[in-house]
Protein backbone atom coordinates (compact mmCIF):
# COMPACT_ATOMS: atom_id res chain seq x y z
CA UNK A 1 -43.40 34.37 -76.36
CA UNK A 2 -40.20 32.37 -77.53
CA UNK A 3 -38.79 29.63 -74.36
CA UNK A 4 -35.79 30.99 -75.00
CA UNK A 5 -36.74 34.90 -74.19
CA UNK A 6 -39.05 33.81 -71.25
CA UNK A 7 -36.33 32.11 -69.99
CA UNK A 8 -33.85 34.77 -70.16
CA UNK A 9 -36.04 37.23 -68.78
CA UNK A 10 -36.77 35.12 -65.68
CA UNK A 11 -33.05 34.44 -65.40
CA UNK A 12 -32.56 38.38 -65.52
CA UNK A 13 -35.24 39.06 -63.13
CA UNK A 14 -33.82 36.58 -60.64
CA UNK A 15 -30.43 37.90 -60.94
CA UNK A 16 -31.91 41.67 -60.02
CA UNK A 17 -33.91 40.56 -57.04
CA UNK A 18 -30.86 38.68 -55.67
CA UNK A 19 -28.65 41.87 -56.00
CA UNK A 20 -31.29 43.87 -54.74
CA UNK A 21 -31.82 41.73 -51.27
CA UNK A 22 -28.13 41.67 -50.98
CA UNK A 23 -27.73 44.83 -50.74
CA UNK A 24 -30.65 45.66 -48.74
CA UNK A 25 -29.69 42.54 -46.33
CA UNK A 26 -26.02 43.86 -46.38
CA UNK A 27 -26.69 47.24 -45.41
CA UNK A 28 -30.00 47.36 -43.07
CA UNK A 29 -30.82 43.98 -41.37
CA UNK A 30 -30.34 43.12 -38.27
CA UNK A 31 -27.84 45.87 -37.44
CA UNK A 32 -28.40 49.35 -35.37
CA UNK A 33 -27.10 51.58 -37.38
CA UNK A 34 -28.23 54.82 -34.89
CA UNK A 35 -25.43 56.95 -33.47
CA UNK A 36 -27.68 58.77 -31.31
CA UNK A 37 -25.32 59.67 -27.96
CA UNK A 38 -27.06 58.46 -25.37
CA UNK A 39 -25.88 60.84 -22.24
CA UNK A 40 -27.53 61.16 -19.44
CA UNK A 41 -29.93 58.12 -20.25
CA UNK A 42 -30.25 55.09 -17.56
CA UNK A 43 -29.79 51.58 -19.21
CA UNK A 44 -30.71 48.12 -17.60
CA UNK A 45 -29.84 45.25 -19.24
CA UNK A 46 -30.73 41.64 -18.19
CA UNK A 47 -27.96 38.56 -19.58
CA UNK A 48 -25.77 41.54 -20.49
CA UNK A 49 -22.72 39.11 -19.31
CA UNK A 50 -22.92 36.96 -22.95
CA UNK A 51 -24.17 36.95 -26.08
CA UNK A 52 -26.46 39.55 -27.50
CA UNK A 53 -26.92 41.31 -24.03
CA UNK A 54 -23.58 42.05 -23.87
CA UNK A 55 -23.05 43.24 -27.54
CA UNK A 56 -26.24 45.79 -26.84
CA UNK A 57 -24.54 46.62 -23.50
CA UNK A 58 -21.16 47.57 -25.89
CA UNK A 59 -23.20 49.60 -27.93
CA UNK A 60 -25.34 51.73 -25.42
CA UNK A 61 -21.72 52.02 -23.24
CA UNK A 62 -19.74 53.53 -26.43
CA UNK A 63 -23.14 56.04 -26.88
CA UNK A 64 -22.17 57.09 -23.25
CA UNK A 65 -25.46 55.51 -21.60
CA UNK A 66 -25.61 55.06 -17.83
CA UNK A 67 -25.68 50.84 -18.22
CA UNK A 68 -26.43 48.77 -15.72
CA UNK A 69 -25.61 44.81 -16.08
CA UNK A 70 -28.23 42.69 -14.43
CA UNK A 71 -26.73 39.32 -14.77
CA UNK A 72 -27.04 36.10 -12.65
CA UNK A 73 -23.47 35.10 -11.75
CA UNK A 74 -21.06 37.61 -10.17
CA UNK A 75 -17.86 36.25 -11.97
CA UNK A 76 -19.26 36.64 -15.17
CA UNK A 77 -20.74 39.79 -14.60
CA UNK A 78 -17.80 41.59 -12.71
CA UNK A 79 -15.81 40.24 -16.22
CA UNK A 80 -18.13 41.64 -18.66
CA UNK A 81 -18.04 44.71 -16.36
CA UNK A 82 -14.88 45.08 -16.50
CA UNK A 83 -14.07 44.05 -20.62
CA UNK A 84 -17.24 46.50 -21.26
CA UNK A 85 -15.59 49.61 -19.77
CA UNK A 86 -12.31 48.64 -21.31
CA UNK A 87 -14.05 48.36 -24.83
CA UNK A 88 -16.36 51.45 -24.61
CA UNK A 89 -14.18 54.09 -22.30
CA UNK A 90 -17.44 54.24 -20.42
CA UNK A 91 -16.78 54.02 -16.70
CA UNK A 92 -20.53 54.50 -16.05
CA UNK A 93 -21.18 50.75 -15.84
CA UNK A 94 -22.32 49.14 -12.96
CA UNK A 95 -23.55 45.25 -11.85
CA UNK A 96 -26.70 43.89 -10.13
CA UNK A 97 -26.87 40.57 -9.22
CA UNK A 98 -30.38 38.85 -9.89
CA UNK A 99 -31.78 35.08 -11.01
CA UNK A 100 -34.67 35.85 -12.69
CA UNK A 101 -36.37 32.57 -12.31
CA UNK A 102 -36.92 33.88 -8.65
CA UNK A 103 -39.46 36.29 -8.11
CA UNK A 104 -37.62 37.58 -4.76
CA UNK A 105 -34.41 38.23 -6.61
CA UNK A 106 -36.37 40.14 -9.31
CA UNK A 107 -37.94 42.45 -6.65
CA UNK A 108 -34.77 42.83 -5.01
CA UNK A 109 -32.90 43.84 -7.72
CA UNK A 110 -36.04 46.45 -9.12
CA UNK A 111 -36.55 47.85 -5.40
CA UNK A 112 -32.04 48.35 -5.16
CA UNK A 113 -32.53 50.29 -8.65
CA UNK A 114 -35.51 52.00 -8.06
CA UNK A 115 -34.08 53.55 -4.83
CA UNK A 116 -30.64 54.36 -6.42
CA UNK A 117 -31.29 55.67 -9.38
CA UNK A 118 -34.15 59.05 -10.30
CA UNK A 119 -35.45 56.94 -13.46
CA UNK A 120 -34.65 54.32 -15.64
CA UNK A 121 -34.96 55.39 -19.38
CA UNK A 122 -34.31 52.11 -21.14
CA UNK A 123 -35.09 48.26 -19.81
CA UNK A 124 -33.59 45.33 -22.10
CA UNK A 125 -35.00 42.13 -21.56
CA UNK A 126 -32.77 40.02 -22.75
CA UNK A 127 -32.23 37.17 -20.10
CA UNK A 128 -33.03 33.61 -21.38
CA UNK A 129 -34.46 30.55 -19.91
CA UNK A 130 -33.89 26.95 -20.85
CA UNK A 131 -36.45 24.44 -20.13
């Protein structure tokens, strides 16, 4: 085959994959793109003051969830709390206190959920820890 052809070809072929993975990273990756309304569904979120936590906490709030904040400072939770119902018109968002990196405060805040609400349909994870 001529240098000139392979060449082109490859240059072509290159050209298509990068539109392709544009539009597929564009359009699908790394983004929820569900709508599902969430009513009636129980949300706990840990590090939902910050960062991703809070951006998931946005999302479940504006799909009506129940969501409850599990964060480690009170400040910063009662102002996420507050900037989370004002973003999402969802006034079903409460705040538990809890450092996770103590065992006590994890039971704690597990046995104060477990009593007050009938189930918990969703747990996020989402807390970090620096060494």
């Amino acid at each position: 085959m001529d240098t000139l052809l392979m060449i082109t070809l490859l240059v072509l072929m290159s050209a298509c994959s990068s539109v392709c993975l544009y539009i597929w990273c564009r359009h699908g990756v790394g983004k929820c793109i569900s709508k599902k309304n969430l009513t009636g569904k129980t949300v706990a979120i840990t590090g939902a003051n910050t960062g991703l936590g809070y951006y998931t906490a946005l999302d479940l709030a504006k799909r009506n969830a129940k969501v409850i904040l599990i964060c480690r400072n009170m400040e910063k939770g009662r102002e996420a709390m507050r900037t989370l119902k004002e973003e999402s018109g969802n006034d079903k968002i409460f705040l538990k206190i809890a450092d996770l990196a103590i065992l006590a405060s994890v039971r704690n805040v597990a046995e104060e959920i477990n009593s007050e609400e009938s189930r918990l349909d969703i747990l996020i994870n989402n807390a970090g820890v620096s060494g």
